[in-house]
PDB file of N, CA and C in Angstrom:
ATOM      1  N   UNK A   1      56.899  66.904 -15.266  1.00  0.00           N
ATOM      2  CA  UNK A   1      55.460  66.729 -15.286  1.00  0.00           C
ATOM      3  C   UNK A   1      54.827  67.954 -14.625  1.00  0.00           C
ATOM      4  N   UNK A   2      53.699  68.914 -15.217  1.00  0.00           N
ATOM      5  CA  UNK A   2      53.385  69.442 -14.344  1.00  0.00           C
ATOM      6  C   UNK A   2      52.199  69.386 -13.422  1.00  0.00           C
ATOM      7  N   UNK A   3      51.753  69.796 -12.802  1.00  0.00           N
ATOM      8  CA  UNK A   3      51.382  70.090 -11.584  1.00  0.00           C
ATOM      9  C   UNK A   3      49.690  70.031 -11.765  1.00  0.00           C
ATOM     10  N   UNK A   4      49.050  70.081 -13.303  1.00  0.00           N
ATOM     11  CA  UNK A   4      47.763  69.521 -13.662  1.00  0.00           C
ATOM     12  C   UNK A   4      47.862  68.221 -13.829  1.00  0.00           C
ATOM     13  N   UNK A   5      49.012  67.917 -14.044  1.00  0.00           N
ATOM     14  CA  UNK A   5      49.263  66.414 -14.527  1.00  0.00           C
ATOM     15  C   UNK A   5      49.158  65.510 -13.581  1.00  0.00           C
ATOM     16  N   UNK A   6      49.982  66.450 -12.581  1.00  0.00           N
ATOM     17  CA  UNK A   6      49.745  64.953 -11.364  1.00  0.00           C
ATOM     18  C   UNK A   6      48.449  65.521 -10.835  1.00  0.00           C
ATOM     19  N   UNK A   7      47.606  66.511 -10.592  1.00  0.00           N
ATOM     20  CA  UNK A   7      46.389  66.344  -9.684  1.00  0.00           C
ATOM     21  C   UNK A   7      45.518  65.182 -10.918  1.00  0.00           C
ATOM     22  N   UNK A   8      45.733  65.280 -11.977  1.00  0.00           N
ATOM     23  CA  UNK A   8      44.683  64.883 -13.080  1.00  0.00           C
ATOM     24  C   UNK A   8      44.927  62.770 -12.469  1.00  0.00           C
ATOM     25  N   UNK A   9      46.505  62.807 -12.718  1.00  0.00           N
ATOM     26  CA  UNK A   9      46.907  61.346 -12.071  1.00  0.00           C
ATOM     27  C   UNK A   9      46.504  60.525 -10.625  1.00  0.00           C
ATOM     28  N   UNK A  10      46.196  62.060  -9.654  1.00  0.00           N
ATOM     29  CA  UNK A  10      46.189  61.653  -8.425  1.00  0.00           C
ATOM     30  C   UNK A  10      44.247  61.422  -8.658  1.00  0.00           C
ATOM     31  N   UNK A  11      43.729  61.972  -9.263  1.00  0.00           N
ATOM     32  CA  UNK A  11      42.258  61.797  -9.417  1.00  0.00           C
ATOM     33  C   UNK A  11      41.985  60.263  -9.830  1.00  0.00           C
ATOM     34  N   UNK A  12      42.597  60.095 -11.195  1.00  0.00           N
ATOM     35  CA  UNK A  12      42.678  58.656 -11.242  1.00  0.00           C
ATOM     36  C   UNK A  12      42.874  58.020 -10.145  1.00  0.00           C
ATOM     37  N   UNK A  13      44.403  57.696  -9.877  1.00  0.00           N
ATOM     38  CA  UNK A  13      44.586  57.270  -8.507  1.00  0.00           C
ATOM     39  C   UNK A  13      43.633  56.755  -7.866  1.00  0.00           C
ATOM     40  N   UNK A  14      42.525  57.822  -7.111  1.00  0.00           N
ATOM     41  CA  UNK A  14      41.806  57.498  -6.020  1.00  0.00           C
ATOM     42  C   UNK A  14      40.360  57.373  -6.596  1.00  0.00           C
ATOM     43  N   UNK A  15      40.261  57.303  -7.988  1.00  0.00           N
ATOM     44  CA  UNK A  15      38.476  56.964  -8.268  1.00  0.00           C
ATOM     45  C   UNK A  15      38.220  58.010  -8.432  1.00  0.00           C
ATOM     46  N   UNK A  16      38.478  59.158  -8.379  1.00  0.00           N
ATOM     47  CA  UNK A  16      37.463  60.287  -8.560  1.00  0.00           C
ATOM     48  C   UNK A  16      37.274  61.398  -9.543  1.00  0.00           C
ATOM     49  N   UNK A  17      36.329  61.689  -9.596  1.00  0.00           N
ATOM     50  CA  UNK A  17      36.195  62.800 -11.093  1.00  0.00           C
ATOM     51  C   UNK A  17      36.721  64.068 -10.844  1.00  0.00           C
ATOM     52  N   UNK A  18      36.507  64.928 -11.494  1.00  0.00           N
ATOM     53  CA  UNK A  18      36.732  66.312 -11.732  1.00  0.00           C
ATOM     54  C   UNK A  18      35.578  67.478 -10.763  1.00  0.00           C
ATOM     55  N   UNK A  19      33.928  66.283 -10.777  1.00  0.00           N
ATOM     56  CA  UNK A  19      33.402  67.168 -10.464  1.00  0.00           C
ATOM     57  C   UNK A  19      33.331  66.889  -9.082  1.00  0.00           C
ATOM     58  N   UNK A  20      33.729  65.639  -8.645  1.00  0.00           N
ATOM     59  CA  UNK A  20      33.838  65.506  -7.138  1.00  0.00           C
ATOM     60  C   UNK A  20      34.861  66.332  -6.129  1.00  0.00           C
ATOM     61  N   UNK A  21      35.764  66.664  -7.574  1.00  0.00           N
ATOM     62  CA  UNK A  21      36.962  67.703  -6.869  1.00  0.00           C
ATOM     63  C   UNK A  21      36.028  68.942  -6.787  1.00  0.00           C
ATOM     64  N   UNK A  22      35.678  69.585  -7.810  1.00  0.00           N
ATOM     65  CA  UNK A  22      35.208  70.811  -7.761  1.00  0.00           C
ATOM     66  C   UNK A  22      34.635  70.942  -6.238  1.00  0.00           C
ATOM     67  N   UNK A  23      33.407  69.779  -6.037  1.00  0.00           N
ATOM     68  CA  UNK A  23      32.573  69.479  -5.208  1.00  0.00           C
ATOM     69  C   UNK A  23      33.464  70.010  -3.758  1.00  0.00           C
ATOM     70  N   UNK A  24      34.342  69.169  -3.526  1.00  0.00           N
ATOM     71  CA  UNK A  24      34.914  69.035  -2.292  1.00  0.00           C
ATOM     72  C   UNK A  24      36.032  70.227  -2.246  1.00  0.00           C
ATOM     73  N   UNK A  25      36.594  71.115  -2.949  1.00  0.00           N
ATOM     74  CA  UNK A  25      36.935  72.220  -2.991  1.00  0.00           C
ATOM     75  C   UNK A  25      36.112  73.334  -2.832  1.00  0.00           C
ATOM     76  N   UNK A  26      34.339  73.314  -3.062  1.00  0.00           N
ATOM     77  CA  UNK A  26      33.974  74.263  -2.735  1.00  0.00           C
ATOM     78  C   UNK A  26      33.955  75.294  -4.038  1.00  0.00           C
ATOM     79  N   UNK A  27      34.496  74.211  -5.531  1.00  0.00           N
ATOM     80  CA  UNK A  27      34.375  75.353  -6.494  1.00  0.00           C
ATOM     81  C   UNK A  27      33.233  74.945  -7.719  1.00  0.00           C
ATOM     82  N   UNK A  28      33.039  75.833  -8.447  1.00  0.00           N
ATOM     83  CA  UNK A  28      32.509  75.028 -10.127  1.00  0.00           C
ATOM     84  C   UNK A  28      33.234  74.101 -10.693  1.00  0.00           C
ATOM     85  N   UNK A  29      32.741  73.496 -11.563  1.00  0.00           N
ATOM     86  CA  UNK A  29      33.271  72.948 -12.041  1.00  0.00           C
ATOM     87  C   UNK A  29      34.466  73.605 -13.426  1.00  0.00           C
ATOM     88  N   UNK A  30      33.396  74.690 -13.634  1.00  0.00           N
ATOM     89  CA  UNK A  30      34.551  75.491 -14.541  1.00  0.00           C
ATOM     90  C   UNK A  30      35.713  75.917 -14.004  1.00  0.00           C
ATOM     91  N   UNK A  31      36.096  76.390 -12.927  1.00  0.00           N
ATOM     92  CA  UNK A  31      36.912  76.940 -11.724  1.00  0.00           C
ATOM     93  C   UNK A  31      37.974  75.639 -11.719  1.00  0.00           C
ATOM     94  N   UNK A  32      38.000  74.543 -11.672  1.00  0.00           N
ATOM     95  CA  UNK A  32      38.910  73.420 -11.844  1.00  0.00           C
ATOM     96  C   UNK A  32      39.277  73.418 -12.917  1.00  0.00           C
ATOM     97  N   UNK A  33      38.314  73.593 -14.136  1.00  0.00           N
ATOM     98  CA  UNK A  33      38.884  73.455 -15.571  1.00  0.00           C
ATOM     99  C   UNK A  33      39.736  74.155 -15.639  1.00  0.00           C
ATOM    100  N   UNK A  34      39.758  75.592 -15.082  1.00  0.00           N
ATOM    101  CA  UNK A  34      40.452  76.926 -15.545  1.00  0.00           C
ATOM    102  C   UNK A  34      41.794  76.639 -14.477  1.00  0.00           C
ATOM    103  N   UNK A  35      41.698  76.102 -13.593  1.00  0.00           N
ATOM    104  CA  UNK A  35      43.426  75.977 -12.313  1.00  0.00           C
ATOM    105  C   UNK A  35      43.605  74.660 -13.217  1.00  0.00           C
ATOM    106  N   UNK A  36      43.177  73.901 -13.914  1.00  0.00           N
ATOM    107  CA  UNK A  36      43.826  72.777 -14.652  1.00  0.00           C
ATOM    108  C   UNK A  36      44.286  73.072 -15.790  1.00  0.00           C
ATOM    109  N   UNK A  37      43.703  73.962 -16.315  1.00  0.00           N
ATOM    110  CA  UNK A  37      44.409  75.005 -17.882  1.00  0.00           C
ATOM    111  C   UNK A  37      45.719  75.683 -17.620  1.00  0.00           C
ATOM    112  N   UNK A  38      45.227  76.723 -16.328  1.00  0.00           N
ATOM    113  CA  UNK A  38      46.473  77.779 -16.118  1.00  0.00           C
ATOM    114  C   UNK A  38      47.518  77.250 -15.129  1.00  0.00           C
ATOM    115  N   UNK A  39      47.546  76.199 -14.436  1.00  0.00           N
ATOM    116  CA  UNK A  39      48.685  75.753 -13.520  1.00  0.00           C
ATOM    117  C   UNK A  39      48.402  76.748 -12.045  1.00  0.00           C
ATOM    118  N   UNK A  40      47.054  76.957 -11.760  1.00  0.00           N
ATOM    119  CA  UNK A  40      47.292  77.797 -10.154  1.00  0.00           C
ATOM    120  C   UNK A  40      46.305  76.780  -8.977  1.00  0.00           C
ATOM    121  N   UNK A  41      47.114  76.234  -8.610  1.00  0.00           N
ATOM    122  CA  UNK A  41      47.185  75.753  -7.814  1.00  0.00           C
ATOM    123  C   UNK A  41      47.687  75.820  -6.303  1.00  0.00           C
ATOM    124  N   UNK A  42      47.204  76.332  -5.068  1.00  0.00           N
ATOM    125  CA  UNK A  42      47.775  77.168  -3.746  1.00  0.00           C
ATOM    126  C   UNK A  42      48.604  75.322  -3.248  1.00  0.00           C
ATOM    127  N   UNK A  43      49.431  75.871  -2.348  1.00  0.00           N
ATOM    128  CA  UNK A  43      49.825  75.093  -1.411  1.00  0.00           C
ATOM    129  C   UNK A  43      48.732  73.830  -0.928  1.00  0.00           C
ATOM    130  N   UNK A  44      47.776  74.231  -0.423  1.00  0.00           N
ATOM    131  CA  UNK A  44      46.601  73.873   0.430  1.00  0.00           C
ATOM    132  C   UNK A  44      45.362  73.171  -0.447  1.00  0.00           C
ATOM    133  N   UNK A  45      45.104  73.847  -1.352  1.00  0.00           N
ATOM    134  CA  UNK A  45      44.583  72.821  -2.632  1.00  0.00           C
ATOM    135  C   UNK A  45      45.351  71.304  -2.603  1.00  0.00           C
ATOM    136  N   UNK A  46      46.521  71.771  -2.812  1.00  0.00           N
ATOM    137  CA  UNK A  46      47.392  70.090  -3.299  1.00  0.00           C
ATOM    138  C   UNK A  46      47.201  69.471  -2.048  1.00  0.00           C
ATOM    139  N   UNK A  47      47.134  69.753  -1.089  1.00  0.00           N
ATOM    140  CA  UNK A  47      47.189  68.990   0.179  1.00  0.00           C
ATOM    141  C   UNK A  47      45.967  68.557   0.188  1.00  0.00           C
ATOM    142  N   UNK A  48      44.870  68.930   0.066  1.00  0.00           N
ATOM    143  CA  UNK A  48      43.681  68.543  -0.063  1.00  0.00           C
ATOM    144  C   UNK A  48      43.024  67.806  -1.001  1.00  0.00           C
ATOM    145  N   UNK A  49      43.446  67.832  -2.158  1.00  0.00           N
ATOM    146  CA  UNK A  49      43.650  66.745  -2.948  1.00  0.00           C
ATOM    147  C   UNK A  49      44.411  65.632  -2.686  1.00  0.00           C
ATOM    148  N   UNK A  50      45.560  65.476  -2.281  1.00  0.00           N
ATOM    149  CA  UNK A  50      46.256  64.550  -2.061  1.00  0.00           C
ATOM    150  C   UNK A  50      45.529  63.350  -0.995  1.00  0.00           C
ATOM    151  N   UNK A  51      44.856  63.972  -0.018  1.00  0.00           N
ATOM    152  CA  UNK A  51      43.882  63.245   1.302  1.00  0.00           C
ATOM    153  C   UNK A  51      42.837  63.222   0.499  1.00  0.00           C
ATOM    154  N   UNK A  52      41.982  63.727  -0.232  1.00  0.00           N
ATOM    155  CA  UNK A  52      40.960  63.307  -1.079  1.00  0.00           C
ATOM    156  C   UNK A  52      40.998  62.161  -1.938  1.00  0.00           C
ATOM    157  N   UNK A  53      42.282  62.222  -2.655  1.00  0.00           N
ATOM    158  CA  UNK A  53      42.485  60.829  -3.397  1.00  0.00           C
ATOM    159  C   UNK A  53      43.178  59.849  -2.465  1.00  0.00           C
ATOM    160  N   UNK A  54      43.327  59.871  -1.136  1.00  0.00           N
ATOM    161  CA  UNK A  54      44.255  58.939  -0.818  1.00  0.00           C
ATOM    162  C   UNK A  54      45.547  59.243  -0.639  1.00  0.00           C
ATOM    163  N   UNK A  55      46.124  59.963  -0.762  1.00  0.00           N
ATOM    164  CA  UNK A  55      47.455  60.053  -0.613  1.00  0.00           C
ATOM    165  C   UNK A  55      47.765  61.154   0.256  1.00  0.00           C
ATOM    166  N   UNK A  56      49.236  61.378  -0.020  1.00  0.00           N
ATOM    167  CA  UNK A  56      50.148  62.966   0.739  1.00  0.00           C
ATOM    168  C   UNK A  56      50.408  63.178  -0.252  1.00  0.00           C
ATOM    169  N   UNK A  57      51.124  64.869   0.286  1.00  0.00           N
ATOM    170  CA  UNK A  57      51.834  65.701  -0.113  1.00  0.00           C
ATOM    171  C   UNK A  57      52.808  65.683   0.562  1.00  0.00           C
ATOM    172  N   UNK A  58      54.279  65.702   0.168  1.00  0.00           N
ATOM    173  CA  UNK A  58      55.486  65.734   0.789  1.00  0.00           C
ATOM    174  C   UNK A  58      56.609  66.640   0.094  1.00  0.00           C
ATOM    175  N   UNK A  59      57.082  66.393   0.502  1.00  0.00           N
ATOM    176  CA  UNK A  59      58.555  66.854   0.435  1.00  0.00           C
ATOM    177  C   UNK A  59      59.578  65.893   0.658  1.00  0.00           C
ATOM    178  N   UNK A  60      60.085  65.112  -0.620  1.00  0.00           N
ATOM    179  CA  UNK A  60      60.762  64.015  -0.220  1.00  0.00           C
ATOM    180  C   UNK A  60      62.649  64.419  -0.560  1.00  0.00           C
ATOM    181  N   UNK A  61      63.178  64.041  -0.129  1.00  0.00           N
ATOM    182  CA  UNK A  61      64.686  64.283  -0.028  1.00  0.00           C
ATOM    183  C   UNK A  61      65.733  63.090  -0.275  1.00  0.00           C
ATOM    184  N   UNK A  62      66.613  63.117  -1.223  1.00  0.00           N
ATOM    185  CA  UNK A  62      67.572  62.348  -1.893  1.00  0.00           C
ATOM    186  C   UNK A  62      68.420  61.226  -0.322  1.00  0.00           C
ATOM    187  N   UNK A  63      68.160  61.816   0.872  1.00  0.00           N
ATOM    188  CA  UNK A  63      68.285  60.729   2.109  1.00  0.00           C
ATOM    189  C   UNK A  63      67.145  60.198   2.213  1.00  0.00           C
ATOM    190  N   UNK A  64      66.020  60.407   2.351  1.00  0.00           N
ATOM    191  CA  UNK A  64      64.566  59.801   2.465  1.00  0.00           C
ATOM    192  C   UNK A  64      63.795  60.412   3.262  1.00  0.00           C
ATOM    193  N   UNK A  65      64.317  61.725   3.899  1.00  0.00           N
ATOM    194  CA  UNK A  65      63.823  61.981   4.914  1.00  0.00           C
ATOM    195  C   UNK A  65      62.245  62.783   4.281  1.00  0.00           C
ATOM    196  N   UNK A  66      61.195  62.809   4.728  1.00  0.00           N
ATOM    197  CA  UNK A  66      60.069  63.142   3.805  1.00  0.00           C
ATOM    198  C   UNK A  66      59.661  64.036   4.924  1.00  0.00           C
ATOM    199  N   UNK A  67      58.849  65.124   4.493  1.00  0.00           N
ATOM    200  CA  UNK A  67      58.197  66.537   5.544  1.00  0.00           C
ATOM    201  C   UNK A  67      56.883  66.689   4.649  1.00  0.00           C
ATOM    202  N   UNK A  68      55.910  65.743   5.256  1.00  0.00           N
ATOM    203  CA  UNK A  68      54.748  66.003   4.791  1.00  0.00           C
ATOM    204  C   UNK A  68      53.729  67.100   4.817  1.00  0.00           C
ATOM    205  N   UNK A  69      53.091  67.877   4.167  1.00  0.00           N
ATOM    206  CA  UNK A  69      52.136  68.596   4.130  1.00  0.00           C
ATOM    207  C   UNK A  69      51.030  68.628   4.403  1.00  0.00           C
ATOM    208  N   UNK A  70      50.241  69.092   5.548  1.00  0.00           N
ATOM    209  CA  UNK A  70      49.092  68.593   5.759  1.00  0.00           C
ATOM    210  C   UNK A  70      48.144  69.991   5.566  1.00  0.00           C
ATOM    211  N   UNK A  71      46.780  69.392   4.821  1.00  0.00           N
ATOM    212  CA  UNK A  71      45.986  70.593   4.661  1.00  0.00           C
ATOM    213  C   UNK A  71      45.330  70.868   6.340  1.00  0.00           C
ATOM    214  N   UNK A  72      45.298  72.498   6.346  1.00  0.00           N
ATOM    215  CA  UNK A  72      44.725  72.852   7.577  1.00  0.00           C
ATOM    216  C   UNK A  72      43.437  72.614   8.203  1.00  0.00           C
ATOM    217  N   UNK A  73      42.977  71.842   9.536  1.00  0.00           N
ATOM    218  CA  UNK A  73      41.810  71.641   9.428  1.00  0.00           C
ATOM    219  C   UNK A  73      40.453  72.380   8.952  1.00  0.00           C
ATOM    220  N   UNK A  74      40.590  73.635   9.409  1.00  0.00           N
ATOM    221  CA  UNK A  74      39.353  74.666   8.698  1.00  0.00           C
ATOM    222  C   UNK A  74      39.526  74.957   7.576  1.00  0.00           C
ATOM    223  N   UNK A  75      40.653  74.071   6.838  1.00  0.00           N
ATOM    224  CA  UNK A  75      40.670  74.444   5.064  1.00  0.00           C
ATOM    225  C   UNK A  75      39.005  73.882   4.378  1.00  0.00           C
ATOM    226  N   UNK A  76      38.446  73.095   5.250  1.00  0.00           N
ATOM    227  CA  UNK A  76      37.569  72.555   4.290  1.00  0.00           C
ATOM    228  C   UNK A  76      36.422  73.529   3.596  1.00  0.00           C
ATOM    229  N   UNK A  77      36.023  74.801   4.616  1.00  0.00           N
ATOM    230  CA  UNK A  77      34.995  75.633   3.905  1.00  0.00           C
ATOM    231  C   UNK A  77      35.826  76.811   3.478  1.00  0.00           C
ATOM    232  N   UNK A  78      37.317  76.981   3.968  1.00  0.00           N
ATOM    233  CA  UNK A  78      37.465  78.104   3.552  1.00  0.00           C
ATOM    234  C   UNK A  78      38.454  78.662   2.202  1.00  0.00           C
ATOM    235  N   UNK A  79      38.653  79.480   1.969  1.00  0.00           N
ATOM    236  CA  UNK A  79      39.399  79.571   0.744  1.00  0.00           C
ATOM    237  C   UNK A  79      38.643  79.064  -0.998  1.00  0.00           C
ATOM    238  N   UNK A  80      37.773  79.588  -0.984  1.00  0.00           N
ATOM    239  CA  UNK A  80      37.038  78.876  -2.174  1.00  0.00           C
ATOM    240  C   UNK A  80      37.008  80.019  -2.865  1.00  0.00           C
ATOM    241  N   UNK A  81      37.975  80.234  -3.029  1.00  0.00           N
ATOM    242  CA  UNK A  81      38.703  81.161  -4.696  1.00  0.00           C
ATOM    243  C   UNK A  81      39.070  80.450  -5.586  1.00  0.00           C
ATOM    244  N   UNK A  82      39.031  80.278  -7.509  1.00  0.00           N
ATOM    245  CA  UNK A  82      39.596  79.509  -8.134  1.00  0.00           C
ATOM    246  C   UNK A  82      40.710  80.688  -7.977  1.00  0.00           C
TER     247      UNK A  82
END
């Protein structure tokens, strides 16, 4: 599955649109269309999505042991490059 697929799933998931992402990323709305076309997506995006819809980001392992990802607190204004 890739990696538009699950942010597109994790949106479902938690109720929310496309433009509420844009919104809370700090981008256009075209700027989501285009990282949902081309697959670029940073580290820190997914983490921030993931707490936006409700969920994590992890790193889960065939023992169970999971190493979650957490977006950085001053991620919220910064980095607003598509």
């Amino acid at each position: 599955m890739s990696v538009s697929t699950s942010v597109r799933m994790a949106l479902a998931k938690g109720n929310k649109k496309q433009t509420e992402l844009a919104e809370m990323l700090g981008f256009q709305r075209q700027a989501v269309n285009l990282k949902l076309a081309k697959e670029r997506w940073t580290g820190t995006e997914l983490a921030r999505i993931a707490e936006f819809t409700g969920g994590k980001l992890a790193f889960i392992y065939p023992d169970g042991q999971q190493i979650l990802i957490e977006p950085p607190a001053e991620s919220a204004e910064e980095g607003k490059e598509p």
